[in-house]
C-alpha atoms as a PDB file:
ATOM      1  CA  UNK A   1      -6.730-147.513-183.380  1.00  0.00           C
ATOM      2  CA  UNK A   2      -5.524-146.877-180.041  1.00  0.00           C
ATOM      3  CA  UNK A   3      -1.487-146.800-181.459  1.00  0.00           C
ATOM      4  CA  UNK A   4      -2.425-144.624-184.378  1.00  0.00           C
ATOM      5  CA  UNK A   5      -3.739-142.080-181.632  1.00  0.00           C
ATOM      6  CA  UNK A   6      -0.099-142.242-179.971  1.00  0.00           C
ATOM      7  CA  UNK A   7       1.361-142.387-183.085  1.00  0.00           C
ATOM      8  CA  UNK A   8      -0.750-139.018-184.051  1.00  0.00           C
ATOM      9  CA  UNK A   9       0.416-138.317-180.587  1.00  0.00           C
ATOM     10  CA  UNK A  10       4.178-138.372-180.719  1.00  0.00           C
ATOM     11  CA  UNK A  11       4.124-136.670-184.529  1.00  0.00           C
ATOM     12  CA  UNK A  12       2.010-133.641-182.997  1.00  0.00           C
ATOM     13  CA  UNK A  13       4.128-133.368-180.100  1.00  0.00           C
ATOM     14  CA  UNK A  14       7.339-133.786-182.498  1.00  0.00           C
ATOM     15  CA  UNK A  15       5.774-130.546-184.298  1.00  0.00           C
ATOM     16  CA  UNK A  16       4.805-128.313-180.935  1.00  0.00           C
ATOM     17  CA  UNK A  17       8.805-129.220-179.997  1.00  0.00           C
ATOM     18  CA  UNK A  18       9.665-128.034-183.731  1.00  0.00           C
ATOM     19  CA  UNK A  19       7.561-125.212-183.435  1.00  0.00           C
ATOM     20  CA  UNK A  20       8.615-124.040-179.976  1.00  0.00           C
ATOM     21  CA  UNK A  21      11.945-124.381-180.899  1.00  0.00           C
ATOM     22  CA  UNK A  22      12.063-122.228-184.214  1.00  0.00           C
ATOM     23  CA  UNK A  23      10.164-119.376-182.586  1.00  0.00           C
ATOM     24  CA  UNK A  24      12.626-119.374-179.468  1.00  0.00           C
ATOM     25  CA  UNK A  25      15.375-119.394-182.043  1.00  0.00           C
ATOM     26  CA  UNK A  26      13.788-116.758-183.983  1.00  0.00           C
ATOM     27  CA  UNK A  27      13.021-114.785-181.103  1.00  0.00           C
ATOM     28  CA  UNK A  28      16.413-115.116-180.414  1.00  0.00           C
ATOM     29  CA  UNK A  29      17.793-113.791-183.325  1.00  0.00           C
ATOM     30  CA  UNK A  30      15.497-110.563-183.250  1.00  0.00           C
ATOM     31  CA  UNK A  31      16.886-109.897-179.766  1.00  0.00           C
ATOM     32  CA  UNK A  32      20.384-110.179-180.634  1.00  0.00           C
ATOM     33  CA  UNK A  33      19.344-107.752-183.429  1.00  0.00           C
ATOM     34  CA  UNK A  34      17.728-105.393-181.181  1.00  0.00           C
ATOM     35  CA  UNK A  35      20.522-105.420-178.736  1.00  0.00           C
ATOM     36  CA  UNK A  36      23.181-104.654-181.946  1.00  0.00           C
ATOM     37  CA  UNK A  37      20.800-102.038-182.742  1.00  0.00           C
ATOM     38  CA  UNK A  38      20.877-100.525-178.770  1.00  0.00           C
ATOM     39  CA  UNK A  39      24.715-100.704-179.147  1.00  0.00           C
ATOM     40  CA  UNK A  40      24.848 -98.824-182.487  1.00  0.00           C
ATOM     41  CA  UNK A  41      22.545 -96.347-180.890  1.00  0.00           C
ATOM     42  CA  UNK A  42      24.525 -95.478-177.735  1.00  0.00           C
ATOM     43  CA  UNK A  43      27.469 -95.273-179.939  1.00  0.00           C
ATOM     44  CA  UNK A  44      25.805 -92.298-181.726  1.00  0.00           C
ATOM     45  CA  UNK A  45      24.725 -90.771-178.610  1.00  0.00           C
ATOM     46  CA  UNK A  46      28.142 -90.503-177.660  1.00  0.00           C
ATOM     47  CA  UNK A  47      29.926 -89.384-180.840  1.00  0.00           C
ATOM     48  CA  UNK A  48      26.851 -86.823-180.854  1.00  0.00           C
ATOM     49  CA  UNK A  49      27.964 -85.674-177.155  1.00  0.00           C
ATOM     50  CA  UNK A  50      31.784 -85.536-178.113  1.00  0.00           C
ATOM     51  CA  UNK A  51      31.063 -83.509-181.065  1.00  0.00           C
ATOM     52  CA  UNK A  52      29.080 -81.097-179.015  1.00  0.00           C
ATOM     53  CA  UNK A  53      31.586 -80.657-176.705  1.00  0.00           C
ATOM     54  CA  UNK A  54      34.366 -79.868-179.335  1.00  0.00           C
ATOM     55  CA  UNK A  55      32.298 -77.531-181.345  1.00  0.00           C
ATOM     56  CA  UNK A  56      30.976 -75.590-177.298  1.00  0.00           C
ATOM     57  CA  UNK A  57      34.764 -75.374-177.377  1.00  0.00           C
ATOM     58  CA  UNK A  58      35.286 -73.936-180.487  1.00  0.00           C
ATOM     59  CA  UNK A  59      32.433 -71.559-179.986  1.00  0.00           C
ATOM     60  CA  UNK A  60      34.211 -70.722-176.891  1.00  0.00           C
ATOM     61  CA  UNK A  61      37.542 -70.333-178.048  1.00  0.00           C
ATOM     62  CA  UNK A  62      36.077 -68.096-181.182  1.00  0.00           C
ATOM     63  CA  UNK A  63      34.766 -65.524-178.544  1.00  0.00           C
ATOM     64  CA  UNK A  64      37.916 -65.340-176.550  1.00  0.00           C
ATOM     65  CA  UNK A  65      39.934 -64.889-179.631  1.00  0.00           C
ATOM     66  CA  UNK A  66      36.504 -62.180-180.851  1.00  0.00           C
ATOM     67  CA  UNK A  67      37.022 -60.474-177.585  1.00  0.00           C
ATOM     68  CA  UNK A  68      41.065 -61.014-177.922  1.00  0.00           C
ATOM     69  CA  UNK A  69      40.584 -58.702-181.334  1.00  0.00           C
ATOM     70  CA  UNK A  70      38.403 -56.413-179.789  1.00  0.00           C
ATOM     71  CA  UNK A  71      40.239 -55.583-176.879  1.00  0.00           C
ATOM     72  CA  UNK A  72      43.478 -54.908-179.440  1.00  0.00           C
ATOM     73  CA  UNK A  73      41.419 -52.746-181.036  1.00  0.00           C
ATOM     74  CA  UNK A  74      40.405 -50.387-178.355  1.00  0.00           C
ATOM     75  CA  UNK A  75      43.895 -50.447-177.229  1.00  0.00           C
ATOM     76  CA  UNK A  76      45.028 -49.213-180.523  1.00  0.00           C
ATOM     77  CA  UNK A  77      42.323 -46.828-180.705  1.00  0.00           C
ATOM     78  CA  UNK A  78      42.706 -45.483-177.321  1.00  0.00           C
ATOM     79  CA  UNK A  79      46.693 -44.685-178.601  1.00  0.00           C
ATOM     80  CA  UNK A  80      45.330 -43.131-181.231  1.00  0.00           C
ATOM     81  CA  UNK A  81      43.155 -40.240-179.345  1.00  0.00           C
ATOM     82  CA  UNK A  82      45.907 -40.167-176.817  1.00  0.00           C
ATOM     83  CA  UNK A  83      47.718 -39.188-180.181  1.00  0.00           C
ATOM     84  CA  UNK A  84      45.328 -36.675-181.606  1.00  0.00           C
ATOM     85  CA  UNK A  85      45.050 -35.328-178.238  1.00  0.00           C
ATOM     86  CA  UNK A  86      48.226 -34.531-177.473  1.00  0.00           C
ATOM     87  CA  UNK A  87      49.224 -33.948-181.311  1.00  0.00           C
ATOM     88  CA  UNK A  88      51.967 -36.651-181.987  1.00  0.00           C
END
């Protein structure tokens, strides 16, 4: 009786190891996932960040070519009162 205890022994210890094992393993796994999944997020943060900063300079360079026009304009319209005004 007593070596059927050790025997029960050794198998249920054999099983915890198992056990232990798998869900370290497992565990494992999920964290390499998670840490994939951090990656794949910063990546995105910083495509997100370089595309903000190209379109801030689009936006940018819009205005100054906006304000370019506009300042053309008033140029060509001041010629043109100078023009009515002194009848050329």
């Amino acid at each position: 009786m007593d070596r059927m205890n050790t025997t029960t022994r050794l198998v249920l210890a054999a099983i915890s190891v198992f056990s232990l094992a798998f869900t370290a393993s497992d565990f494992a796994a999920d964290l390499d996932t998670m840490m994939k999944e951090t990656d794949t997020a910063k990546a995105h943060v910083v495509s997100i960040k370089k595309e903000s900063g190209e379109v801030k300079h689009t936006v940018k360079d819009s205005k100054t070519q906006k304000t370019m026009k506009d300042v053309g304009q008033m140029k060509d319209d001041g010629k043109n009162l100078k023009d009515v005004v002194t009848g050329k």
